[in-house]
C-alpha atoms as a PDB file:
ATOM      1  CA  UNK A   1     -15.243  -2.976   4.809  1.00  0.00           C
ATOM      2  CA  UNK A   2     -12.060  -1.030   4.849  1.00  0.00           C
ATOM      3  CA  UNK A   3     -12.155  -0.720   1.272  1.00  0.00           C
ATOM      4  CA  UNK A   4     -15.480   0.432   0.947  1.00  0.00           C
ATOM      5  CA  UNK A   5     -14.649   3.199   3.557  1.00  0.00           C
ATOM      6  CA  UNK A   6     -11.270   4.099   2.194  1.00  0.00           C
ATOM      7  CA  UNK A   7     -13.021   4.425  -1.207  1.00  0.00           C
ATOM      8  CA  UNK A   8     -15.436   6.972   0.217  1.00  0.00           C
ATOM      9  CA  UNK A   9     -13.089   8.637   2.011  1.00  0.00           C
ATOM     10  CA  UNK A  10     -10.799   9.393  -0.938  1.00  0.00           C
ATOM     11  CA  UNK A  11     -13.966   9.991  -3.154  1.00  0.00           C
ATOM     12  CA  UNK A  12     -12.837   6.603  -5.420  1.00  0.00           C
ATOM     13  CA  UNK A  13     -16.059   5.302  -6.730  1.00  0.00           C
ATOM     14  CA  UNK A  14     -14.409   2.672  -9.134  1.00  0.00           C
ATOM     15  CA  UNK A  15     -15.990  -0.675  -8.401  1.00  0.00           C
ATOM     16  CA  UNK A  16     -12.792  -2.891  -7.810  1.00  0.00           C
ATOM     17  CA  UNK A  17     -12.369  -1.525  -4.676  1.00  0.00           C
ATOM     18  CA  UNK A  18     -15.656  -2.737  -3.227  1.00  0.00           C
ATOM     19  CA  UNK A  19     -17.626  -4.919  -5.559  1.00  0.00           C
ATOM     20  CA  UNK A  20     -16.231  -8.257  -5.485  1.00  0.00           C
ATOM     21  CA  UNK A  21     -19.080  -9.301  -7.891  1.00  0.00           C
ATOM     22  CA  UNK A  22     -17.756  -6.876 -10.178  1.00  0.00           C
ATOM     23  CA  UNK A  23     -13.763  -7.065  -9.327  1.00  0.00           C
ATOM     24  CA  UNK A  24     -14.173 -10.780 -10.592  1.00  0.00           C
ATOM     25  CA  UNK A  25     -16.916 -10.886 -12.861  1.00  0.00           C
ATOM     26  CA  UNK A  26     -16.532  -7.528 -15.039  1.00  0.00           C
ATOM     27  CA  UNK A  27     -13.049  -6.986 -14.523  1.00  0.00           C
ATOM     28  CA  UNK A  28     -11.521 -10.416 -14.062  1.00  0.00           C
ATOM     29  CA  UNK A  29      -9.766 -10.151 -11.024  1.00  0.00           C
ATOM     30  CA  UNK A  30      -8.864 -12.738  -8.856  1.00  0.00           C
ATOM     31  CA  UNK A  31     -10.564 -10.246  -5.736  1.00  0.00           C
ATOM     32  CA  UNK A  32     -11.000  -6.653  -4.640  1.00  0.00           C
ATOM     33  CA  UNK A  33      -7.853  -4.458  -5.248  1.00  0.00           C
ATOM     34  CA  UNK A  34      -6.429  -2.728  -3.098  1.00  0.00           C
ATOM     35  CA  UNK A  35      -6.138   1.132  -3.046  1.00  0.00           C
ATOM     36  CA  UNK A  36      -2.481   2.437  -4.405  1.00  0.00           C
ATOM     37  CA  UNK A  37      -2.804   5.039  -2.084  1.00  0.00           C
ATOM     38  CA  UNK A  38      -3.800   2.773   1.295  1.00  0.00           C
ATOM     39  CA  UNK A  39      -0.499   0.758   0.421  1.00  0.00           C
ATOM     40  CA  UNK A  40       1.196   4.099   0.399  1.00  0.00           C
ATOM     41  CA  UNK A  41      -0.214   4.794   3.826  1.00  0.00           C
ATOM     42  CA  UNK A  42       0.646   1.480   5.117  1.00  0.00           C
ATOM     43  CA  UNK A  43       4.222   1.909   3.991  1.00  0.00           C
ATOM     44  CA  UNK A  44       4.474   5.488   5.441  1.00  0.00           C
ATOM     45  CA  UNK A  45       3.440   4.368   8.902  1.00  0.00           C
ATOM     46  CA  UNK A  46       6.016   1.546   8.578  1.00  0.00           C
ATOM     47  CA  UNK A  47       8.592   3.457   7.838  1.00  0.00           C
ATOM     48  CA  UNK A  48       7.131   6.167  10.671  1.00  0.00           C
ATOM     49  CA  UNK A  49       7.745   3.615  13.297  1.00  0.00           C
ATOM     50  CA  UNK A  50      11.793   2.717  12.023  1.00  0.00           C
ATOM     51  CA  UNK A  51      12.135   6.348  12.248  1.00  0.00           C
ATOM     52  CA  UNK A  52      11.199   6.190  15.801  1.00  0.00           C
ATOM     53  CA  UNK A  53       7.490   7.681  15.440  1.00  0.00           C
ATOM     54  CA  UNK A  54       9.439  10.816  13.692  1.00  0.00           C
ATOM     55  CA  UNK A  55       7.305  12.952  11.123  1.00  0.00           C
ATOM     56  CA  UNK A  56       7.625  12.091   7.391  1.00  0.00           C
ATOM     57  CA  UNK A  57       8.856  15.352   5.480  1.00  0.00           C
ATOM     58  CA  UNK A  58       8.552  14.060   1.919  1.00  0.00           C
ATOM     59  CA  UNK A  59       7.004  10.593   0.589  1.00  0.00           C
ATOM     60  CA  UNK A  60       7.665   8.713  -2.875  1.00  0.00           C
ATOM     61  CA  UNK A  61       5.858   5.614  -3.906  1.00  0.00           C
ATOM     62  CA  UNK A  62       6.277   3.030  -6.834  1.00  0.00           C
ATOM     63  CA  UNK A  63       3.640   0.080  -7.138  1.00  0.00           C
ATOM     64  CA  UNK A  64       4.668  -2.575  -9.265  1.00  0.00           C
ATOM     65  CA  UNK A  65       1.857  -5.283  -8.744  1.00  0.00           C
ATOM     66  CA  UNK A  66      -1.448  -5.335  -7.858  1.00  0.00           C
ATOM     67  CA  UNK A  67      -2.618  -6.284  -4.196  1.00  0.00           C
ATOM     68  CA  UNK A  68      -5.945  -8.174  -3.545  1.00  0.00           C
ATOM     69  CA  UNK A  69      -8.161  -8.221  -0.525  1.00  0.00           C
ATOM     70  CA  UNK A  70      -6.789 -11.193   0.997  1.00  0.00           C
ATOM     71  CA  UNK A  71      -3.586 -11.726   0.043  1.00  0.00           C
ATOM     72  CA  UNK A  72      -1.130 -12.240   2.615  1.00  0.00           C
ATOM     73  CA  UNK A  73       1.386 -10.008   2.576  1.00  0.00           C
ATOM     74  CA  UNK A  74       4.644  -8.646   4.581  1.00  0.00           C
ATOM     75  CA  UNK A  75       5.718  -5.204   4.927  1.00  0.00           C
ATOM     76  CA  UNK A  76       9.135  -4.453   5.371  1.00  0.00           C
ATOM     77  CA  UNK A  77      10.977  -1.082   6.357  1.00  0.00           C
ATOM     78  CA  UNK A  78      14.824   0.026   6.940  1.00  0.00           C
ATOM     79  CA  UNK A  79      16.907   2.750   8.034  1.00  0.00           C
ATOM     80  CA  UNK A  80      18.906   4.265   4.430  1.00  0.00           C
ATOM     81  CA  UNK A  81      21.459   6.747   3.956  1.00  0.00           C
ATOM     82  CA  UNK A  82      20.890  10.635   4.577  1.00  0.00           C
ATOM     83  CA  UNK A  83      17.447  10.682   6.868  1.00  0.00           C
ATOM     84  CA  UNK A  84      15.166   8.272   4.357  1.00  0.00           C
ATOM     85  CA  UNK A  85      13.607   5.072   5.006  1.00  0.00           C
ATOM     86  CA  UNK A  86      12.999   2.284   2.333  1.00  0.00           C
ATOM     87  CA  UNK A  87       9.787   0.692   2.641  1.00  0.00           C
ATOM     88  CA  UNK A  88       8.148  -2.632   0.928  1.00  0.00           C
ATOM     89  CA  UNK A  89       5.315  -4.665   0.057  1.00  0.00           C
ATOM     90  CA  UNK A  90       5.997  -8.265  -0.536  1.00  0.00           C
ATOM     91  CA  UNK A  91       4.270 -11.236  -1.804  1.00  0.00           C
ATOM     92  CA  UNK A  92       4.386 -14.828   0.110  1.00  0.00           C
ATOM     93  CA  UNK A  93       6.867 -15.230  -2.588  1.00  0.00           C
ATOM     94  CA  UNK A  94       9.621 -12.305  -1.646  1.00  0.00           C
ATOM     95  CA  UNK A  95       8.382 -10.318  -5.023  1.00  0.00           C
ATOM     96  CA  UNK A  96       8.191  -6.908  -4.464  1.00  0.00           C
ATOM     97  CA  UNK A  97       4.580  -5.267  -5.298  1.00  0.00           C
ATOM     98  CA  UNK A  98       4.964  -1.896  -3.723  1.00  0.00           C
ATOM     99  CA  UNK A  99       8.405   0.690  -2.668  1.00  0.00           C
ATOM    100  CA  UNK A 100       8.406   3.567  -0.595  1.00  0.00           C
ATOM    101  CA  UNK A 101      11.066   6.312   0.184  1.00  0.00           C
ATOM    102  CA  UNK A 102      10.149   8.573   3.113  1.00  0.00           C
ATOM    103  CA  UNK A 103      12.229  11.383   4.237  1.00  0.00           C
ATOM    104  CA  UNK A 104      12.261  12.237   7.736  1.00  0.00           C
ATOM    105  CA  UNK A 105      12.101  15.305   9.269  1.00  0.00           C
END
């Protein structure tokens, strides 16, 4: 459900996101994927709450891997030199699928 509602909330109407039917069938993947830009958000707030619940002044995301409805994964965050926080998405195997640098105000 929360991919069907992010996808109408950012206006993405590709099928991935919501269709499983589709996500497997048409595309071939192993589930729904995951919105980029809800990973992003998920980073953000983790890196929001190392900072102390401090406002993010600048954000900068990488994704390296795709991430499926219902994969477990863990999100990581830590304090880095000059005001920014390092952010991660992990696999169950430690591989990194998603990085995020957020500078604090």
């Amino acid at each position: 459900m929360l991919l069907f509602r992010f996808s109408a909330l950012t206006g993405n109407a590709h099928r991935i996101h919501y269709d499983q039917p589709y996500a497997t069938g048409v595309e071939g993947y192993p589930g729904l994927v995951v919105h980029g830009p809800l990973l992003a958000i998920v980073m953000a707030r983790a890196a929001q709450r190392v900072a102390g619940g401090r406002s993010l002044a600048e954000l900068a995301y990488r994704l390296a891997a795709p991430v499926f409805a219902g994969d477990v994964v863990e999100v990581d965050a830590v304090q880095a030199a000059g005001g920014v926080v390092e952010s991660v998405i992990r696999d169950g195997a430690g591989t990194s699928l998603a990085t995020c640098q957020a500078r604090i105000r």
